[in-house]
C-alpha atoms as a PDB file:
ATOM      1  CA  UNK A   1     -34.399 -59.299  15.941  1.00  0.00           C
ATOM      2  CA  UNK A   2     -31.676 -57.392  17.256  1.00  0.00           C
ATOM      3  CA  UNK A   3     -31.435 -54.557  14.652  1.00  0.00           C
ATOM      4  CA  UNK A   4     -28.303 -52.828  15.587  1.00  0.00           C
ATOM      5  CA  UNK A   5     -27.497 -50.552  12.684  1.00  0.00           C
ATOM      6  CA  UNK A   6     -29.829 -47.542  11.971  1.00  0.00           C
ATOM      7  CA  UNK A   7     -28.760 -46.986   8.646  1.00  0.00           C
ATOM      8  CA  UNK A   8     -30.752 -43.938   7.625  1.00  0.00           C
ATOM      9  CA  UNK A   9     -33.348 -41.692   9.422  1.00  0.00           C
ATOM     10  CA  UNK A  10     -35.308 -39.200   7.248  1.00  0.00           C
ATOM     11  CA  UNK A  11     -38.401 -37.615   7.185  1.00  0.00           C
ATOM     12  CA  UNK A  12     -41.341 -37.444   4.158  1.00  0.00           C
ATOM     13  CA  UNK A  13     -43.807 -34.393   3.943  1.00  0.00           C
ATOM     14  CA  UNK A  14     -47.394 -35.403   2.625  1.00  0.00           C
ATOM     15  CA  UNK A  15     -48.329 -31.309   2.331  1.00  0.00           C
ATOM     16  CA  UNK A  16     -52.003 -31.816   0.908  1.00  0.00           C
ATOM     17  CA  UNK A  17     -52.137 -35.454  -0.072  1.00  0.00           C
ATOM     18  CA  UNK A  18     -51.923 -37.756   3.288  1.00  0.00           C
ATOM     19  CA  UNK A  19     -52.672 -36.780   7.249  1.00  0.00           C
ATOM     20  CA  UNK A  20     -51.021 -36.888   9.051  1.00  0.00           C
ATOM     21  CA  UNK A  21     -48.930 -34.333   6.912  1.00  0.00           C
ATOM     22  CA  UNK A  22     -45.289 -36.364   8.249  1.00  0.00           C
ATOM     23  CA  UNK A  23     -43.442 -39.399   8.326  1.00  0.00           C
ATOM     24  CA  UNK A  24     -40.546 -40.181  10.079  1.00  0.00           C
ATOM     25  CA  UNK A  25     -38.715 -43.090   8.268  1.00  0.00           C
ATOM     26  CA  UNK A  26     -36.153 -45.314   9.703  1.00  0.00           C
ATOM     27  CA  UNK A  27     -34.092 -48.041   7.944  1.00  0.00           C
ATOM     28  CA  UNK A  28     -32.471 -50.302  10.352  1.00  0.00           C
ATOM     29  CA  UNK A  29     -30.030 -53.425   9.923  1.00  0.00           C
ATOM     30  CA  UNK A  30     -29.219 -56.422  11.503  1.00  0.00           C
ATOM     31  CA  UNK A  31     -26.107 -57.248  10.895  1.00  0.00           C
ATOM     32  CA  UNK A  32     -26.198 -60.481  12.909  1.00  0.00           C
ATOM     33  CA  UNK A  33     -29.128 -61.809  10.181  1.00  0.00           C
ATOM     34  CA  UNK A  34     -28.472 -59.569   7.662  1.00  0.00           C
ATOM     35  CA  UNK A  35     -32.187 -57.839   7.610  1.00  0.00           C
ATOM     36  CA  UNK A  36     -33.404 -54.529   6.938  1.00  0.00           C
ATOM     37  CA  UNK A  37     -36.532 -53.532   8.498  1.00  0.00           C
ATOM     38  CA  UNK A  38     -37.955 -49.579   7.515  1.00  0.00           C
ATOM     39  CA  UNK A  39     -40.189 -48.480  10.180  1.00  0.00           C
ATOM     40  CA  UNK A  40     -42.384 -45.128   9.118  1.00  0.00           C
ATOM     41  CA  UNK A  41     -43.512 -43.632  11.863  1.00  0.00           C
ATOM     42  CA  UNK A  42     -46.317 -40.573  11.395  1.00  0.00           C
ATOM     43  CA  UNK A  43     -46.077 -37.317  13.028  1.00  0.00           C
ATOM     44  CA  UNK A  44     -48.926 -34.533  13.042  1.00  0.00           C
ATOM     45  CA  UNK A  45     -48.231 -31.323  11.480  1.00  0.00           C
ATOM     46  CA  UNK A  46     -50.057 -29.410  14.359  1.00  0.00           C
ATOM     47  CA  UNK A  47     -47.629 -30.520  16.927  1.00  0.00           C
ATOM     48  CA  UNK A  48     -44.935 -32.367  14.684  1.00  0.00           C
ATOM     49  CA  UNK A  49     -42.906 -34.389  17.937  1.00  0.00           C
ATOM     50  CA  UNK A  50     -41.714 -37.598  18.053  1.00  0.00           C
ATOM     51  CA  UNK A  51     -39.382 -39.606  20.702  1.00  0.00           C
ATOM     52  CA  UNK A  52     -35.417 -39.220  20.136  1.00  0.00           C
ATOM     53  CA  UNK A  53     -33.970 -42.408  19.167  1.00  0.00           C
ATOM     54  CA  UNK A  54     -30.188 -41.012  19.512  1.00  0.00           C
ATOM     55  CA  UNK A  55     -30.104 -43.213  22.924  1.00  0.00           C
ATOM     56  CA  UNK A  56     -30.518 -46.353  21.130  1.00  0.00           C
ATOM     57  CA  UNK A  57     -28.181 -45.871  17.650  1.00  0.00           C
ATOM     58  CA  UNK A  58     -25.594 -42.752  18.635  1.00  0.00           C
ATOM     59  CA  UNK A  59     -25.719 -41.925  14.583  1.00  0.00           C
ATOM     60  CA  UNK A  60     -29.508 -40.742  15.263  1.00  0.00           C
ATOM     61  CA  UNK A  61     -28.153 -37.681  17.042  1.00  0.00           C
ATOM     62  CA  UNK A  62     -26.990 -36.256  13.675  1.00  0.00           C
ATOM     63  CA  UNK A  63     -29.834 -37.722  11.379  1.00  0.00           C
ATOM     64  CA  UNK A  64     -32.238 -35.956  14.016  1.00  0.00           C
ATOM     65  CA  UNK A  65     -30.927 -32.838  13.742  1.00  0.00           C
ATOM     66  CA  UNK A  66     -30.617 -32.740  10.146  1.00  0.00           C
ATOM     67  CA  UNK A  67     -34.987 -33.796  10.066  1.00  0.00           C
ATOM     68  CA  UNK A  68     -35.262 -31.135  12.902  1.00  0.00           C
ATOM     69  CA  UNK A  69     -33.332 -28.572  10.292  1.00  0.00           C
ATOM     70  CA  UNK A  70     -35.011 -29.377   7.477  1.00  0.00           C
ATOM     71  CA  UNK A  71     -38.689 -30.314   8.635  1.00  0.00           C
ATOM     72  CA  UNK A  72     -39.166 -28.586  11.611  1.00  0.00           C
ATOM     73  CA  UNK A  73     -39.616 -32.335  13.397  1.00  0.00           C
ATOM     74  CA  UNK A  74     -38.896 -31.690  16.845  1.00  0.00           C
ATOM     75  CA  UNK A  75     -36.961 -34.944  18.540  1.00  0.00           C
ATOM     76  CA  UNK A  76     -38.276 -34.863  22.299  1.00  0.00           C
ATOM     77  CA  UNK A  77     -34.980 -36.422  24.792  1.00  0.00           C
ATOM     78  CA  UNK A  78     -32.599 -35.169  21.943  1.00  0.00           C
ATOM     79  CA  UNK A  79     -29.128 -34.378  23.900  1.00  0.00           C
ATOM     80  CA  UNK A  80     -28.588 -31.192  21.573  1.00  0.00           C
ATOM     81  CA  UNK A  81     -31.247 -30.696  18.765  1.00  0.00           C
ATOM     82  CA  UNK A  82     -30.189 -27.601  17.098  1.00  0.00           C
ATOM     83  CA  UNK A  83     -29.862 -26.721  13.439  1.00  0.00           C
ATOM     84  CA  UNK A  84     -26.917 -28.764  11.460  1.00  0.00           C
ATOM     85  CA  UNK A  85     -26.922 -27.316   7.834  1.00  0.00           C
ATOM     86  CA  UNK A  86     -28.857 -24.099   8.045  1.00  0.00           C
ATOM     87  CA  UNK A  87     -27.769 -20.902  10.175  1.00  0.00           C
ATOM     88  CA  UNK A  88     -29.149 -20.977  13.472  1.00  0.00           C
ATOM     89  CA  UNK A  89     -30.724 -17.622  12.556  1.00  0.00           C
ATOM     90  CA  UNK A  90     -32.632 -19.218   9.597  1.00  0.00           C
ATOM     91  CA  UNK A  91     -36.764 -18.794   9.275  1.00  0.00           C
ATOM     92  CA  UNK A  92     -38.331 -22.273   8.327  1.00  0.00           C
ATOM     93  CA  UNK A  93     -37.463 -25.548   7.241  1.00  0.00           C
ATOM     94  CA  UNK A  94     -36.550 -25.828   3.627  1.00  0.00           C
ATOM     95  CA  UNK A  95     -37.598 -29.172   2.814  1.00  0.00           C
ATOM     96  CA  UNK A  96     -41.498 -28.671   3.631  1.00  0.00           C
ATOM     97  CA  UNK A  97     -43.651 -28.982   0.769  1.00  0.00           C
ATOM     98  CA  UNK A  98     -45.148 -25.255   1.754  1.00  0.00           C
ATOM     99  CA  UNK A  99     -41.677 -23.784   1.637  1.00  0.00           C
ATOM    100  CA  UNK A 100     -41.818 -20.646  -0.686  1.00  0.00           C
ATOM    101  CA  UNK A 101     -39.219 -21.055  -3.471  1.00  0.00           C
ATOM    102  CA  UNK A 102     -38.540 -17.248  -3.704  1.00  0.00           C
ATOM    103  CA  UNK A 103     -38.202 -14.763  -0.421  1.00  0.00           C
ATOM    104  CA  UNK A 104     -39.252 -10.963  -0.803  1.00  0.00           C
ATOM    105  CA  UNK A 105     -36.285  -8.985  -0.759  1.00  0.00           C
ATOM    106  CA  UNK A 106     -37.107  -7.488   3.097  1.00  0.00           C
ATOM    107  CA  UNK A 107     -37.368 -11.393   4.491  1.00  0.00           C
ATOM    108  CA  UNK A 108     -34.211 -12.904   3.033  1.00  0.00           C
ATOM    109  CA  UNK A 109     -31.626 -14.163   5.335  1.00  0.00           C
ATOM    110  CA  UNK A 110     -29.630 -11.875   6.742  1.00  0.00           C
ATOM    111  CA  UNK A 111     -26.272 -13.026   5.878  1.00  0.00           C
ATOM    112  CA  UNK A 112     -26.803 -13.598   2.600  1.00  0.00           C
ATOM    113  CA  UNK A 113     -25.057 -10.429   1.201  1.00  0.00           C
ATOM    114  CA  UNK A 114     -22.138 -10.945   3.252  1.00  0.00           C
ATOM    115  CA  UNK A 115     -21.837 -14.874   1.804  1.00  0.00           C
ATOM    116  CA  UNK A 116     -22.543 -13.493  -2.020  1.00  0.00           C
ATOM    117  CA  UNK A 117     -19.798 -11.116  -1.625  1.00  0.00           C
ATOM    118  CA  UNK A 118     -17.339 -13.559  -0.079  1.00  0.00           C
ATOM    119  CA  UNK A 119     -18.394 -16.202  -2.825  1.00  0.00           C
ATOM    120  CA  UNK A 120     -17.446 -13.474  -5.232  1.00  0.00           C
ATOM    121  CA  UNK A 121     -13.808 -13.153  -3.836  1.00  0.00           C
ATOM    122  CA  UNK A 122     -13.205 -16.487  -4.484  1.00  0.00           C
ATOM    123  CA  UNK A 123     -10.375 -17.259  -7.737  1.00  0.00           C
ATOM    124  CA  UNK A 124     -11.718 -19.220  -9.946  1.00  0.00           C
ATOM    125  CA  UNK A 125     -10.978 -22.657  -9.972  1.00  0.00           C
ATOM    126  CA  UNK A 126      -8.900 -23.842 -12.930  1.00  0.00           C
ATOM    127  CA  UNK A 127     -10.256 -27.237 -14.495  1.00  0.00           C
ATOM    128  CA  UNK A 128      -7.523 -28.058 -17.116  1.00  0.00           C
ATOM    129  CA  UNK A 129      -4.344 -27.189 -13.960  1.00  0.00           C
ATOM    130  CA  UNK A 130      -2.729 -30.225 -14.066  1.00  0.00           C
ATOM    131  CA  UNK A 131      -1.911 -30.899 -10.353  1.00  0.00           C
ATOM    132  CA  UNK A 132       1.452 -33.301  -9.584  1.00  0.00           C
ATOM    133  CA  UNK A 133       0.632 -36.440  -7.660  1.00  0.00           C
ATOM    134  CA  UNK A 134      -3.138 -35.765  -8.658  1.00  0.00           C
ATOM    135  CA  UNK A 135      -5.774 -37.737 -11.054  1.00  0.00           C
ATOM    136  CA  UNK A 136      -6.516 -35.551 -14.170  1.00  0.00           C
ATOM    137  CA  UNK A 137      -9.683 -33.193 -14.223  1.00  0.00           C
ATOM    138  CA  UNK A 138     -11.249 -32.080 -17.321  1.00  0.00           C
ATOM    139  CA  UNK A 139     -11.355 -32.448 -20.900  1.00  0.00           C
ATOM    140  CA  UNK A 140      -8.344 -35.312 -21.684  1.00  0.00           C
ATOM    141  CA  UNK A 141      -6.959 -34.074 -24.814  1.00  0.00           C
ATOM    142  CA  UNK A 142      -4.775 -36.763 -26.163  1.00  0.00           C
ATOM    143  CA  UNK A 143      -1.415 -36.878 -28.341  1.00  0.00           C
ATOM    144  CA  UNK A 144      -1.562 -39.639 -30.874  1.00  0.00           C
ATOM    145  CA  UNK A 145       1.727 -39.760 -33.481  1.00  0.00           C
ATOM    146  CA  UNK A 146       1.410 -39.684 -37.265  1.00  0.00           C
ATOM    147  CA  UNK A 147       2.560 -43.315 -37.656  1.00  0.00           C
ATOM    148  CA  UNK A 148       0.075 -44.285 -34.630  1.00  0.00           C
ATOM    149  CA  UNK A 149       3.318 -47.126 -33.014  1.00  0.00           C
ATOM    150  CA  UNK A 150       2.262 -47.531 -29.042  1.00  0.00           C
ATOM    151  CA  UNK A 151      -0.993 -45.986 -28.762  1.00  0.00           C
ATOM    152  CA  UNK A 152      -2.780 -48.895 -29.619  1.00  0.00           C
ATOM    153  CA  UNK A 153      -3.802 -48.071 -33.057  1.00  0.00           C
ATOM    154  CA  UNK A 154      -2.608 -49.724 -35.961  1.00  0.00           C
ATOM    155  CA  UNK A 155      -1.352 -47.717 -39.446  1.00  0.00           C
END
């Protein structure tokens, strides 16, 4: 069917309502027939491993790794399946159902303080600058004359 274009490769946690607990999900393209196809593929929670597909479509290597990062989905034959978004010295995977929302003080990340008090240095960013060469941001406030002649309202 020749489905050359993997156009997406994510992953679904069923935490407490389906077993096994994950899905892989691919959504592939032909562009030769113009077809999608979306294969799920299910991957025990136990053990959650499933075949690399980064040898096939070269975009899987980064789609893996962002699954790996966020799931915990471990792509076997992966060339370098490492976190992508998190810190490398992160605990979990933040997309699992089972996740908890809030850390205890003593387990949050490490560099957390360090990234607060950067974020903190930062100059606020000013909305209404008008920058030359640049679309306009912000509230438009516009300048209409009494009489109303070229702004496309009539007196």
């Amino acid at each position: 069917l020749l489905f050359d274009h993997l156009a997406d490769l994510t992953a679904v946690d069923w935490y407490q309502k389906k077993t096994p607990r994950f899905e892989v999900v691919y959504n592939l393209y032909s562009i030769r027939y113009k077809q999608f196809l979306r294969i799920k593929a299910q991957v025990p929670e136990e053990d959650p491993r499933i075949t690399s597909v980064s040898s096939i479509w070269k975009v899987a290597n980064w789609f893996e790794r962002e699954v790996y990062d966020m799931f915990g989905i471990v792509f076997e034959g992966h060339p370098d399946l490492r976190r992508l978004l998190m810190p490398e010295d992160w605990e979990g995977f933040p997309l699992r159902k089972d996740y908890p929302l809030f850390l205890e003080p003593e387990k949050e990340w490490s560099g957390f303080k360090e990234l607060k008090e950067k974020a903190r240095r930062l100059a606020p960013y000013d909305w209404y600058q008008r920058v030359p060469g640049e679309p306009l941001t912000g509230q438009v406030k516009e300048e209409v004359s009494q009489e109303g002649e070229g702004h496309g309202t009539s007196a």
